[in-house]
Structures are given as C-alpha cells and as structure tokens.
Protein backbone atom coordinates (compact mmCIF):
# COMPACT_ATOMS: atom_id res chain seq x y z
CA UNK A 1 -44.65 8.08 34.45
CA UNK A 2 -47.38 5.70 35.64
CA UNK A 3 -50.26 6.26 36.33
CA UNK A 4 -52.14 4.88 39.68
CA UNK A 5 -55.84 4.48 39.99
CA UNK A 6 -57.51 6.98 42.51
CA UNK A 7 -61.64 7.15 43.19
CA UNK A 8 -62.98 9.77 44.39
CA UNK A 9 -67.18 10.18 45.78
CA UNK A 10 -68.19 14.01 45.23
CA UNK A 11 -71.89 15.12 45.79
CA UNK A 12 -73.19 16.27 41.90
CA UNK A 13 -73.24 19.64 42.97
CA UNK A 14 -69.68 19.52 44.01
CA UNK A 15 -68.16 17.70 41.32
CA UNK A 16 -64.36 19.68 40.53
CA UNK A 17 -64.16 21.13 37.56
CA UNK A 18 -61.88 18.97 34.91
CA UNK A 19 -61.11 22.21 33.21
CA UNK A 20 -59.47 24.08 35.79
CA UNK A 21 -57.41 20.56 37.16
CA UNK A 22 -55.82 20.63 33.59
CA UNK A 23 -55.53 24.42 33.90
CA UNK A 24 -53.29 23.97 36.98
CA UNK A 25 -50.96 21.27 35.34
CA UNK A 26 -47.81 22.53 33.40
CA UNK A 27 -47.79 22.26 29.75
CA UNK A 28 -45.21 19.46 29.97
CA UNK A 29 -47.57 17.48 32.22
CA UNK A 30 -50.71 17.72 30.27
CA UNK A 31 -48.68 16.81 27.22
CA UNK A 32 -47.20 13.71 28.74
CA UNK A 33 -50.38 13.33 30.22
CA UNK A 34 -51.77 12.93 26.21
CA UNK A 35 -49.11 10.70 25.51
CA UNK A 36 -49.64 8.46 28.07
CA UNK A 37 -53.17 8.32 27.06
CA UNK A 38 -52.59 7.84 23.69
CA UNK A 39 -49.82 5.08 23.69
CA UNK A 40 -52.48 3.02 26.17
CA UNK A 41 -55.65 3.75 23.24
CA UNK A 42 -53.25 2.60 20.39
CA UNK A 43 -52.03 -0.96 22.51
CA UNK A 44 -55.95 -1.55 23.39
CA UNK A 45 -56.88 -0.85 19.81
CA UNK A 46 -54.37 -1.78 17.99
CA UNK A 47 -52.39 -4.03 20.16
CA UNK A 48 -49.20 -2.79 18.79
CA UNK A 49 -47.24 0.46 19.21
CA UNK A 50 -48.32 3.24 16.73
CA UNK A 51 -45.30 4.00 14.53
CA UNK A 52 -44.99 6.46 11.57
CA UNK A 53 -47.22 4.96 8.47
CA UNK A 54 -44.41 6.71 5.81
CA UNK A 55 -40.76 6.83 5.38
CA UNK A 56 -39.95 10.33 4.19
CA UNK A 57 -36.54 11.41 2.93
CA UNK A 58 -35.14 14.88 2.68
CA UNK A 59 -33.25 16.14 -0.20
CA UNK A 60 -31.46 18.85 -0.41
CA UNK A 61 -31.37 20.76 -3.97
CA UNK A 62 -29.33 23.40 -5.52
C-alpha cells in the first residue's frame, strides 16, 4: 500500500472529523494504516528497519 499525498482547504468550522474517517475504515485498514505509519517513523528516526531487540526460545518441559 502507498500512500499518495492529497490537500484538502476546509473552512475551520467545517473541518471533518478525524474520528469518524477512522471510524469508517475496516479494522484491517486502520491497522495497516499504523503500520505504514510506523515503519516510515522508525526509517526517519532510526534509519533502519525496527526488528525484534531479543531472541527468545521456547522450550517445552515435561
């Protein structure tokens, strides 16, 4: 998903309401939405993609 740069002029007193856009997205697109979001913080940031910081191992016992 990319994401393309729109501008938009509103009056102050009819500004949309960011709550309800996000409201009418699906679940899936407001998470993907984060992602995005996130991924593009961490490489301005960071410059580098965020990876896990630990190496965890799972073992089983009897």
């Amino acid at each position: 998903m990319s994401i393309s740069k729109v501008i938009n002029k509103y009056k102050i007193n009819e500004q949309p309401n960011d709550f309800s856009f996000w409201q009418s997205k699906s679940y899936e697109e407001r998470l993907e939405a984060l992602e995005q979001i996130r991924k593009e913080y961490n490489s301005w940031r960071y410059n580098a993609e965020q990876g896990f910081q630990r190496v965890y191992r799972i073992v089983k016992r009897a």
